[in-house]
N, C-alpha and C. Protein backbone atom coordinates (compact mmCIF):
# COMPACT_ATOMS: atom_id res chain seq x y z
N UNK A 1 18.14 19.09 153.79
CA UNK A 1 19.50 19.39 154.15
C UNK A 1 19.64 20.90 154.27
N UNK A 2 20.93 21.12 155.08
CA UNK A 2 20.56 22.73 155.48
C UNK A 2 21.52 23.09 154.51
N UNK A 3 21.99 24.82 154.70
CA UNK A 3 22.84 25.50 154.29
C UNK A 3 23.97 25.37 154.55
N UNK A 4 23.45 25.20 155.94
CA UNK A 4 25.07 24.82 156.86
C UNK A 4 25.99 23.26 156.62
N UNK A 5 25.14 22.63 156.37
CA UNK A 5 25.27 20.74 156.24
C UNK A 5 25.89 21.18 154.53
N UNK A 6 25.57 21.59 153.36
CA UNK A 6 25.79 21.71 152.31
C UNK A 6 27.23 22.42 152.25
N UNK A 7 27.68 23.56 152.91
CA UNK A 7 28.78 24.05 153.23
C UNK A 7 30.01 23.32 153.89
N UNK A 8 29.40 22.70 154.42
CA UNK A 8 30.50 21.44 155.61
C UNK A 8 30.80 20.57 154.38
N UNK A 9 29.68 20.38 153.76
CA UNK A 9 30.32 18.88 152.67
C UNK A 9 30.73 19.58 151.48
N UNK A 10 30.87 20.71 151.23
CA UNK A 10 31.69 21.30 149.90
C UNK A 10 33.33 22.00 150.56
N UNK A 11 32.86 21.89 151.92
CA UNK A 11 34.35 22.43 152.68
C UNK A 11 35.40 20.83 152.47
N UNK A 12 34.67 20.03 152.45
CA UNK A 12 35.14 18.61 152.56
C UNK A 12 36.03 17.92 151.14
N UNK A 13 34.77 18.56 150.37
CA UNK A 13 35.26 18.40 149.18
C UNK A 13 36.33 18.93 148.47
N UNK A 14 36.38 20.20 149.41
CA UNK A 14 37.69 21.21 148.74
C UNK A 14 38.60 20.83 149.28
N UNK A 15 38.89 20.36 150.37
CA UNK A 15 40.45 19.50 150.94
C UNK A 15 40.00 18.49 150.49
N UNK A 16 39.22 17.92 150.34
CA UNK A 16 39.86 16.39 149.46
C UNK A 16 40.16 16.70 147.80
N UNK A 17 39.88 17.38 147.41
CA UNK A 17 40.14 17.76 145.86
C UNK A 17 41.75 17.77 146.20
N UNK A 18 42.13 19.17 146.91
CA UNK A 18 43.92 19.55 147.23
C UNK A 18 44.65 18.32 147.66
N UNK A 19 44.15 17.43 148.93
CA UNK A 19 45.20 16.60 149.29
C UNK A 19 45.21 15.59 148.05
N UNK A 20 44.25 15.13 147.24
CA UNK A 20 44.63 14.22 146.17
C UNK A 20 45.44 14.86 145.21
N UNK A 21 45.24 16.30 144.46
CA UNK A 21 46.05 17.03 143.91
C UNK A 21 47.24 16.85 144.46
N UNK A 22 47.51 16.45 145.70
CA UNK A 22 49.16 16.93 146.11
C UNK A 22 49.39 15.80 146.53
N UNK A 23 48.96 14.30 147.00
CA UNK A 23 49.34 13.30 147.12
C UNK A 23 49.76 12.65 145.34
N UNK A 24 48.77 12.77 144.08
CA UNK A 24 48.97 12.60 143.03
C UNK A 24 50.33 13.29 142.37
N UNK A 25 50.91 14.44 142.73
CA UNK A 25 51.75 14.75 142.12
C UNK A 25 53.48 14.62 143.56
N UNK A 26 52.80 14.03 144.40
CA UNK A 26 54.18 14.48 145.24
C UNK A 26 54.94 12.77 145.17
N UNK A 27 53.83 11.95 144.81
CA UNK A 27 54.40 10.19 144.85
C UNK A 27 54.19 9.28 143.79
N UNK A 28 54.67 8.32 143.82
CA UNK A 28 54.64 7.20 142.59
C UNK A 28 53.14 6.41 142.86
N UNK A 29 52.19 6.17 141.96
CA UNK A 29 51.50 5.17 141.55
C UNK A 29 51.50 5.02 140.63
N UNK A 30 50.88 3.53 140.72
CA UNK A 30 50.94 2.62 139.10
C UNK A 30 50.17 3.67 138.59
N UNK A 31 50.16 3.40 137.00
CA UNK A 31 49.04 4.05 135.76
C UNK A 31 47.84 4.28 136.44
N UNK A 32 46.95 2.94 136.55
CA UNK A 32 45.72 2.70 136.76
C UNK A 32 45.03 3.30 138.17
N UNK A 33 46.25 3.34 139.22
CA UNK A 33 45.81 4.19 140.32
C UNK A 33 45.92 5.98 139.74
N UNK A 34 46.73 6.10 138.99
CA UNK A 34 46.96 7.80 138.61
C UNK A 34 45.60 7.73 137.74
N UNK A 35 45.48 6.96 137.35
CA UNK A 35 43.52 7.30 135.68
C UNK A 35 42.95 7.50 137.07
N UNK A 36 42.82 6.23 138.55
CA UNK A 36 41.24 6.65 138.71
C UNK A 36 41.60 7.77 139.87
N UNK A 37 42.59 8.49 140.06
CA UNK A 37 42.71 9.80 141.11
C UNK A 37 42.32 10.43 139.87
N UNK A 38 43.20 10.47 138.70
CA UNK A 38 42.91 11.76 138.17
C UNK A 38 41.23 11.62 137.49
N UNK A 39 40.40 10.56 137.39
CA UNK A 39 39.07 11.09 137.18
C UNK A 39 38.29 11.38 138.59
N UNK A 40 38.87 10.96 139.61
CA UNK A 40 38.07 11.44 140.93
C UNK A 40 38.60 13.16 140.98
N UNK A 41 39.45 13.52 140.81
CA UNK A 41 39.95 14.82 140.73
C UNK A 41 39.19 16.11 140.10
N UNK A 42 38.72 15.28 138.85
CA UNK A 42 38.00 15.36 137.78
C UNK A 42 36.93 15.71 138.34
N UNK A 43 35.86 14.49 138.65
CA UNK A 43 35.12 15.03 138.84
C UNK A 43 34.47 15.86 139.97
N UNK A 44 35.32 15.59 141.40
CA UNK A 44 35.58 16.61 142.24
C UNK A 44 35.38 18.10 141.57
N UNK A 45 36.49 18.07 141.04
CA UNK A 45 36.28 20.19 139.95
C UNK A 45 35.14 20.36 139.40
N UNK A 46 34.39 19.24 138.98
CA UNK A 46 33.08 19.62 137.79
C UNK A 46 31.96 19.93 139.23
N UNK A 47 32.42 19.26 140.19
CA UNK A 47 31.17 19.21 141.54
C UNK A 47 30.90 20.59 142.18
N UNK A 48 31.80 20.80 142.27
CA UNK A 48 32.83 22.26 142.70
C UNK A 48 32.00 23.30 141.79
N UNK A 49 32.75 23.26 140.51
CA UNK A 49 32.09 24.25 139.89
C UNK A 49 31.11 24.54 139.70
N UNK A 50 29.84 23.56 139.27
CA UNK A 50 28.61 23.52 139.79
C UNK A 50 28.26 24.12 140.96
N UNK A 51 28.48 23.74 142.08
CA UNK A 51 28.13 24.65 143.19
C UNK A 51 28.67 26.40 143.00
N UNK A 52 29.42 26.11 142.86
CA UNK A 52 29.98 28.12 142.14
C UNK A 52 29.30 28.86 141.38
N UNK A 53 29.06 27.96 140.61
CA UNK A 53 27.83 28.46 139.57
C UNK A 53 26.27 28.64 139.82
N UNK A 54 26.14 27.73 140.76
CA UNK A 54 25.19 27.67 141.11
C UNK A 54 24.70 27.45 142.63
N UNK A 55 25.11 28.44 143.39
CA UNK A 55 24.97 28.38 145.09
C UNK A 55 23.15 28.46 145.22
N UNK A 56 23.33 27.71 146.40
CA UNK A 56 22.39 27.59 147.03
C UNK A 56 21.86 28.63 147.89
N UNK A 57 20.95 29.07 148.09
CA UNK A 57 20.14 30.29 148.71
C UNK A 57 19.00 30.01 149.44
N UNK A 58 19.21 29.06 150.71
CA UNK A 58 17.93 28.78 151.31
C UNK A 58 17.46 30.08 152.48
């Protein structure tokens, strides 16, 4: 996988992190839909940060 392909899918990841952040707080779901956004949210940030921490340098 390239540099470029790795960048496209962490660009991806960063609007999907925000629009769930802002679909989760702008509307009503049950409990059980708010647990599994907010652990996809979750672990979205831990994915994230990892890459921050640790960029790739091909």
């Amino acid at each position: 996988m390239s540099v470029d392909e790795l960048n496209k899918i962490i660009a991806v990841k960063r609007m999907d992190l925000e629009e769930c952040e802002q679909e989760l707080n702008s509307r009503y779901y049950p409990s059980i839909v708010r647990v599994a956004m907010m652990n996809y949210i979750m672990n979205l940030q831990e994915q994230l940060e990892e890459y921050d921490n640790n960029p790739i340098n091909l």
